[in-house]
C-alpha atoms as a PDB file:
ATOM      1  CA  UNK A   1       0.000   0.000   0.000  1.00  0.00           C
ATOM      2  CA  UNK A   2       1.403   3.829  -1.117  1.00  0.00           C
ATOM      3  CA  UNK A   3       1.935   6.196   2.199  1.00  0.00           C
ATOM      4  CA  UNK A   4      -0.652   8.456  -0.207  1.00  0.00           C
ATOM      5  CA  UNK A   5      -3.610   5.951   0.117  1.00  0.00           C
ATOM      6  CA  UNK A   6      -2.850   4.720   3.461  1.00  0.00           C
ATOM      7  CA  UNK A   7      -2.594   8.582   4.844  1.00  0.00           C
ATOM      8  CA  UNK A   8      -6.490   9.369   3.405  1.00  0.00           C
ATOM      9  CA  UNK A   9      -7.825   5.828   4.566  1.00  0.00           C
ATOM     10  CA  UNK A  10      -6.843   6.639   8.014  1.00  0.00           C
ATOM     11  CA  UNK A  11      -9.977   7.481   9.663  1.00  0.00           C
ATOM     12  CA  UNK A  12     -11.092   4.378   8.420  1.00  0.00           C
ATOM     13  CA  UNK A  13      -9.432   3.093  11.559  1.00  0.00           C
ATOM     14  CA  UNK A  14     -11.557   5.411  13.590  1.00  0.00           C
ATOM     15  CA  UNK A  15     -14.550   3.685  12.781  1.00  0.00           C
ATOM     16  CA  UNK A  16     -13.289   0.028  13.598  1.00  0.00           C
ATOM     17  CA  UNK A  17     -12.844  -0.612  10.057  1.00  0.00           C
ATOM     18  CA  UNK A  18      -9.386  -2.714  10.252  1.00  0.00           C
ATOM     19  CA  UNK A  19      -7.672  -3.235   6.781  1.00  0.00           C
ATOM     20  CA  UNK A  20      -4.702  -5.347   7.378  1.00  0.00           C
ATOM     21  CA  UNK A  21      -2.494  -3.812   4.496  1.00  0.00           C
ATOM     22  CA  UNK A  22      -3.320  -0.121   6.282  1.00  0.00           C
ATOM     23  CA  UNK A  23      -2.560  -1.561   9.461  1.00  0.00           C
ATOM     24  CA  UNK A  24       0.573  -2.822   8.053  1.00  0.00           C
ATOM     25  CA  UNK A  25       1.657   0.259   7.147  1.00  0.00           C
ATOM     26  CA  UNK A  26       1.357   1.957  10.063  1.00  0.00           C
ATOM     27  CA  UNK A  27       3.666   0.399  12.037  1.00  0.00           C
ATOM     28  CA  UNK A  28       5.957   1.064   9.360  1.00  0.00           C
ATOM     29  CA  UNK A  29       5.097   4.887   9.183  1.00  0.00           C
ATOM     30  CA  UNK A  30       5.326   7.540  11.877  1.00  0.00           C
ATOM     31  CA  UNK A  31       4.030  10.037   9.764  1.00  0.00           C
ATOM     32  CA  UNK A  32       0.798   8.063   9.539  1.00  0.00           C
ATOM     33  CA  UNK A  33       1.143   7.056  13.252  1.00  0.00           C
ATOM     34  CA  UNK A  34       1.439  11.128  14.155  1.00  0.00           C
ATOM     35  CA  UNK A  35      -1.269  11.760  11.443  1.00  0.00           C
ATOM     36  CA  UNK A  36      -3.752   8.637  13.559  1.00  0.00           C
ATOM     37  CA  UNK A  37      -3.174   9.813  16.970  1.00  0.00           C
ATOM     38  CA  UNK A  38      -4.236  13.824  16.118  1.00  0.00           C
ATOM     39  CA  UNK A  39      -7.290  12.563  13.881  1.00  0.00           C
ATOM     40  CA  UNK A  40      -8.630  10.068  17.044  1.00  0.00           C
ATOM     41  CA  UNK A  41      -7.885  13.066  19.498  1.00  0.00           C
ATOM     42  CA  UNK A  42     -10.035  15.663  16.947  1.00  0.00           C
ATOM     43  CA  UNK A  43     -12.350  12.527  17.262  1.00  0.00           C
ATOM     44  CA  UNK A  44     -12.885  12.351  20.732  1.00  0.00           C
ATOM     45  CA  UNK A  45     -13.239  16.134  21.370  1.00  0.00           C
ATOM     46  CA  UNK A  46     -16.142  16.417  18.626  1.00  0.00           C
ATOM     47  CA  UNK A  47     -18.028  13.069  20.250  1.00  0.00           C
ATOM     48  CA  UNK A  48     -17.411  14.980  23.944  1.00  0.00           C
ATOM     49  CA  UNK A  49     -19.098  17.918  22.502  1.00  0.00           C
ATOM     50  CA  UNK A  50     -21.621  16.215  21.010  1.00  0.00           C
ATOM     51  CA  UNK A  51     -22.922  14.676  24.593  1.00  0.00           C
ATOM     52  CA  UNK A  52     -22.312  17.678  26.405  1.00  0.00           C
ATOM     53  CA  UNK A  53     -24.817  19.756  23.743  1.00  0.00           C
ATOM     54  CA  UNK A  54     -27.211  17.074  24.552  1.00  0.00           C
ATOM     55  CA  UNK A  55     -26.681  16.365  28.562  1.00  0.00           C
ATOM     56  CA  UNK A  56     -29.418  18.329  30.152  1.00  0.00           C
ATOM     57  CA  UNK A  57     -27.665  21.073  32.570  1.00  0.00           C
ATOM     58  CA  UNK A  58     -27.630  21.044  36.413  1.00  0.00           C
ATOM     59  CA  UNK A  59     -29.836  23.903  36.585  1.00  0.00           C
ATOM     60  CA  UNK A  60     -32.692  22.674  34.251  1.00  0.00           C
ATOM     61  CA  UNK A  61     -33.165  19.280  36.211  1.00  0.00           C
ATOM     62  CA  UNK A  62     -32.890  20.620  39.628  1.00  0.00           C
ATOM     63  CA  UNK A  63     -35.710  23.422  37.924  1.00  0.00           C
ATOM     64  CA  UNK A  64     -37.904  20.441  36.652  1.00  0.00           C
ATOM     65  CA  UNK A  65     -37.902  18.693  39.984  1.00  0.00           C
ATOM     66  CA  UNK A  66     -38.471  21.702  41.866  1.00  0.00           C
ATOM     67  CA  UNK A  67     -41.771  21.925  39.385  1.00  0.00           C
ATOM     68  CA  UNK A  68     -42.754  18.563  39.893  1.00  0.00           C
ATOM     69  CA  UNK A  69     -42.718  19.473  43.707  1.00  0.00           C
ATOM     70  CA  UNK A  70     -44.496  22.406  43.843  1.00  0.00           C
ATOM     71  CA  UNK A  71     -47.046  20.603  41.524  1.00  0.00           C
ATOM     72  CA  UNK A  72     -47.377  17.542  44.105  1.00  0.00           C
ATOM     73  CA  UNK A  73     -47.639  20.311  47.394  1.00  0.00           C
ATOM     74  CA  UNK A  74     -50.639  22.140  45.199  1.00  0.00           C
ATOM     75  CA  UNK A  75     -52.331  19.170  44.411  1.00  0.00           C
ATOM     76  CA  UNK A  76     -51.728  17.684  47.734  1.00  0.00           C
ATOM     77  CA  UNK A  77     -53.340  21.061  49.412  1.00  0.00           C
ATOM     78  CA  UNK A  78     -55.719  21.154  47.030  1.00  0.00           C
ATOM     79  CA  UNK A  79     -57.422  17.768  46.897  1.00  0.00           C
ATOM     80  CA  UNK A  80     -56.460  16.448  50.910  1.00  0.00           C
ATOM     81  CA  UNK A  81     -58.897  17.763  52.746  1.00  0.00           C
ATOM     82  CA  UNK A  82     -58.297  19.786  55.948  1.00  0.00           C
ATOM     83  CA  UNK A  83     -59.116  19.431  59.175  1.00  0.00           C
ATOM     84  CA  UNK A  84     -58.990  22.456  60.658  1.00  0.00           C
ATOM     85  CA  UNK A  85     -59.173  26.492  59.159  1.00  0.00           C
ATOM     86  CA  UNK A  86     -55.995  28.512  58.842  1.00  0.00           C
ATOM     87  CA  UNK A  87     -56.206  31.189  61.519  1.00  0.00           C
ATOM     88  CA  UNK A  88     -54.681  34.906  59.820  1.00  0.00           C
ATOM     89  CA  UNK A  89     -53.285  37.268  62.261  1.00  0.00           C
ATOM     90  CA  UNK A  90     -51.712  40.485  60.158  1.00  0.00           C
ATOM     91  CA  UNK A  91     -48.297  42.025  61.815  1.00  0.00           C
ATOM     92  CA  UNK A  92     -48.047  45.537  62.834  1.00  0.00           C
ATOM     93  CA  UNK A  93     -45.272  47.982  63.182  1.00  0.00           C
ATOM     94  CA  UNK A  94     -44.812  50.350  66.323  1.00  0.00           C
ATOM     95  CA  UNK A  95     -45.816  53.238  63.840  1.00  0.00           C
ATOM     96  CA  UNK A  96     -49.165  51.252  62.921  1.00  0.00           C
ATOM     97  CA  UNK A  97     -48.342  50.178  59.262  1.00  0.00           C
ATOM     98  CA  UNK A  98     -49.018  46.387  58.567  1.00  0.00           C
ATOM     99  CA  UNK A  99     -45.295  44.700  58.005  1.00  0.00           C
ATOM    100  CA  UNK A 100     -46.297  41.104  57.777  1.00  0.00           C
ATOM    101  CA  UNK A 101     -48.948  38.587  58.164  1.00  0.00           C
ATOM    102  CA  UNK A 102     -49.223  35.388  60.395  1.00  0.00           C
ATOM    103  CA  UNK A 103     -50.849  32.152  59.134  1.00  0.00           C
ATOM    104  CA  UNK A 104     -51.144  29.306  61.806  1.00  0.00           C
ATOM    105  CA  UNK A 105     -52.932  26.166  61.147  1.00  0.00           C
ATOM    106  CA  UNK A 106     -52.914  22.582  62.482  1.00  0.00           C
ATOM    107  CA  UNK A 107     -49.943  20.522  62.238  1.00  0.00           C
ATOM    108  CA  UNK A 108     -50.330  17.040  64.103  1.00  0.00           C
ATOM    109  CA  UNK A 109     -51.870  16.334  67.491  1.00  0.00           C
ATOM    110  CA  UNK A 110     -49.619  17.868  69.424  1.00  0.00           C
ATOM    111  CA  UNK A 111     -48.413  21.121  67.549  1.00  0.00           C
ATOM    112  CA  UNK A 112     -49.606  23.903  65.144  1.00  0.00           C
ATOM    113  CA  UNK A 113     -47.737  25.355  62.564  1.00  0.00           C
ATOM    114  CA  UNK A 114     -46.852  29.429  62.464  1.00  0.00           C
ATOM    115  CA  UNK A 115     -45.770  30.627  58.571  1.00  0.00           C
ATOM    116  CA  UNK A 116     -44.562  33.828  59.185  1.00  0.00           C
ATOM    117  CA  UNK A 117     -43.897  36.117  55.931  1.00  0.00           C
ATOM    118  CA  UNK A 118     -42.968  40.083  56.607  1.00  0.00           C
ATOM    119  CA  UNK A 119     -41.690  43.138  54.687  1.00  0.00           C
ATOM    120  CA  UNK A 120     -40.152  46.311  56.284  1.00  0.00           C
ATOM    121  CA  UNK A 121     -39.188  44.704  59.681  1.00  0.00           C
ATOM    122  CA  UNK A 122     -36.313  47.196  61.129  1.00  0.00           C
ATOM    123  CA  UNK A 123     -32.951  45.578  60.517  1.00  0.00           C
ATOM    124  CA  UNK A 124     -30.150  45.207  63.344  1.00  0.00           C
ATOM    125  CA  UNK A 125     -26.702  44.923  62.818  1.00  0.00           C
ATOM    126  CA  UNK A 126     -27.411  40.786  63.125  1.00  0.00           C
ATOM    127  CA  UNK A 127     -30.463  40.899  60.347  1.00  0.00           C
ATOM    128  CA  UNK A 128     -31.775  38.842  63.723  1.00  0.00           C
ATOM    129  CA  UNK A 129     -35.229  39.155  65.243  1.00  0.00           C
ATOM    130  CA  UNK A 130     -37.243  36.914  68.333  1.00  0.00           C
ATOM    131  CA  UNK A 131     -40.707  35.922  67.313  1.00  0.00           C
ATOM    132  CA  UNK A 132     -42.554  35.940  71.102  1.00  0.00           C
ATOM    133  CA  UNK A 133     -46.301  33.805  71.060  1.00  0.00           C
ATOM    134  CA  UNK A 134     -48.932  34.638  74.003  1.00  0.00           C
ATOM    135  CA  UNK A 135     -51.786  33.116  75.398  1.00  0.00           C
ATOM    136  CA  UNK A 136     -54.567  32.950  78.104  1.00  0.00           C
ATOM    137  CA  UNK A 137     -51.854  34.808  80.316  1.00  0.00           C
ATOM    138  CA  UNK A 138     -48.700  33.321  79.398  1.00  0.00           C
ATOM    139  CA  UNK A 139     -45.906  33.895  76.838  1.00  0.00           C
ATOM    140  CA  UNK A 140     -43.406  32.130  75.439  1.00  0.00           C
ATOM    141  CA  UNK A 141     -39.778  32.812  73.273  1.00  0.00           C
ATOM    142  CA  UNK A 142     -41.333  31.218  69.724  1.00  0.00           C
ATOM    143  CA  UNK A 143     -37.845  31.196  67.571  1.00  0.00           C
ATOM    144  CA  UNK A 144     -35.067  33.511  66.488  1.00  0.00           C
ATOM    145  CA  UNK A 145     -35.245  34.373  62.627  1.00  0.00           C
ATOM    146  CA  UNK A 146     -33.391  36.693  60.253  1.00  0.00           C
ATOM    147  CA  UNK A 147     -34.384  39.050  57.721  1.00  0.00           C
ATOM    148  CA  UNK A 148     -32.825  40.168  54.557  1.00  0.00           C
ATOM    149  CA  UNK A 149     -31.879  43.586  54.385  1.00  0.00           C
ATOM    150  CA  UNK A 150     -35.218  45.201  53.288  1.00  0.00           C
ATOM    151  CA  UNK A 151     -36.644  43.631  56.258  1.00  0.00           C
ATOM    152  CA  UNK A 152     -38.209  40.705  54.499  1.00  0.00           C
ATOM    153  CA  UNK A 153     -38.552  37.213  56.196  1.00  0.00           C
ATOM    154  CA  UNK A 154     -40.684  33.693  55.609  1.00  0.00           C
ATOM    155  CA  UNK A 155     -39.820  31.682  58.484  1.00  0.00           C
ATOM    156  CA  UNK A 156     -41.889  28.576  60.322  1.00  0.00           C
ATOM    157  CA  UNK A 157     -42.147  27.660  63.543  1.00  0.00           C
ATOM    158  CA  UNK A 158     -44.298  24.852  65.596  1.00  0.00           C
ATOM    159  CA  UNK A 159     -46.171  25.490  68.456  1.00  0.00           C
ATOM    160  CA  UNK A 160     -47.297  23.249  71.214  1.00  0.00           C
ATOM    161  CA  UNK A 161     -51.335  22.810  70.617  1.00  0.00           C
ATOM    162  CA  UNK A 162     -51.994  22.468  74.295  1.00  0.00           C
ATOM    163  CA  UNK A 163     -52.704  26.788  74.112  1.00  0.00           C
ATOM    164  CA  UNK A 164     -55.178  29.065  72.240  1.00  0.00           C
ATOM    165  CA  UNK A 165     -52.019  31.580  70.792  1.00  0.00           C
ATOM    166  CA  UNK A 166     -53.379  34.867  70.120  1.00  0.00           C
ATOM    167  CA  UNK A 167     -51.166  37.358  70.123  1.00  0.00           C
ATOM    168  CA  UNK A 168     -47.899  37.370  68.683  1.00  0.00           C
ATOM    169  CA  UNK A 169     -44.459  39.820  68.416  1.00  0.00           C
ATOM    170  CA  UNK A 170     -41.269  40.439  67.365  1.00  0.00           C
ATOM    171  CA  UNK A 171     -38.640  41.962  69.578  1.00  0.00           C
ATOM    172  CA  UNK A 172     -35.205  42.642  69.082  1.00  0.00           C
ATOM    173  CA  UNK A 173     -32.492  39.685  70.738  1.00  0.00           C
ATOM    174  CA  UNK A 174     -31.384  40.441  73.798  1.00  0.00           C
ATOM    175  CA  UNK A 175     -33.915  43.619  74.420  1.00  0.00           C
ATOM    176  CA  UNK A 176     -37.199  42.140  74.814  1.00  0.00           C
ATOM    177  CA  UNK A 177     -38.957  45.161  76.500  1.00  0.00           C
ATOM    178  CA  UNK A 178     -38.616  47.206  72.902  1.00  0.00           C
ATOM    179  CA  UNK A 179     -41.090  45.478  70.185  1.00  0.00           C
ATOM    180  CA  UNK A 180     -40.506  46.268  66.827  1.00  0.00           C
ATOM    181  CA  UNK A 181     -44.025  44.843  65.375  1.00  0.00           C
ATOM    182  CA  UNK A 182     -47.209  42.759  66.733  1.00  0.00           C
ATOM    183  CA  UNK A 183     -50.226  41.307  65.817  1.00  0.00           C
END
């Protein structure tokens, strides 16, 4: 076989397509050899590209799951009925301007559930407020959560069920005689 015809039938090889006579002239040839070993690298790179164009990315999957779950929660809180009513409670600030709202609702025999969602709580050095629950003359330290720096917060807390809460507010740490907002 001519170096001429074995140097164009070369990626002939790439394909699994072993010709004895071109095989027998490459271990004759290091031009050919040199000529193999860039064509298979050129190869490889091209077929990596080709499954990474195709490989769904990180951020797609993790959306589509987070999809799926938010379509199971609504279906599961739309079709499971509920036991008891969702009890609103709206959050005031010491000025009187409404910063946030208070759902509780029943969570299991024993506890109920607090979703707390605010905007234009005062912000501390810490982003850090205390959440404080009362009740038929007691009180009691709910949770610590942060805000962001507009003030905004979602946080959830449980709640023993053995008390009728009705009043809730937020206080700075450490200073619980000044409250910042309350229900």
């Amino acid at each position: 076989m001519r170096h001429e015809e074995a140097y164009q039938r070369l990626p002939d090889l790439l394909d699994d397509r072993d010709d004895p006579d071109l095989l027998s002239h490459l271990r004759e040839c290091a031009e050919c050899q040199r000529q193999l070993f860039l064509l298979g690298r050129i190869d490889r790179l091209l077929r990596d590209r080709a499954r990474q164009r195709w490989r769904p990315r990180a951020w797609h999957v993790a959306a589509t799951v987070a999809a799926t779950a938010a379509a199971a929660v609504a279906v599961v809180a739309l079709f499971v009925p509920q036991g008891e009513r969702t009890h609103n409670f709206v959050l005031w600030s010491a000025s009187g301007r409404p910063v946030g709202r208070a759902a509780m609702a029943h969570a299991d025999a024993d506890n109920v559930s607090l979703m707390l969602t605010a905007r234009g709580l005062p912000v501390n050095r810490q982003h850090l407020l205390v959440l404080w629950a009362g009740a038929d003359g007691s009180s009691m330290e709910v949770g610590r959560f942060m805000v962001d720096r507009k003030g905004g917060c979602r946080a959830h807390f449980n709640l023993p069920a053995t008390h009728g809460w009705r009043r809730f507010w937020v206080v700075e740490p450490g200073n619980p005689a000044v409250v910042v907002a309350r229900t």
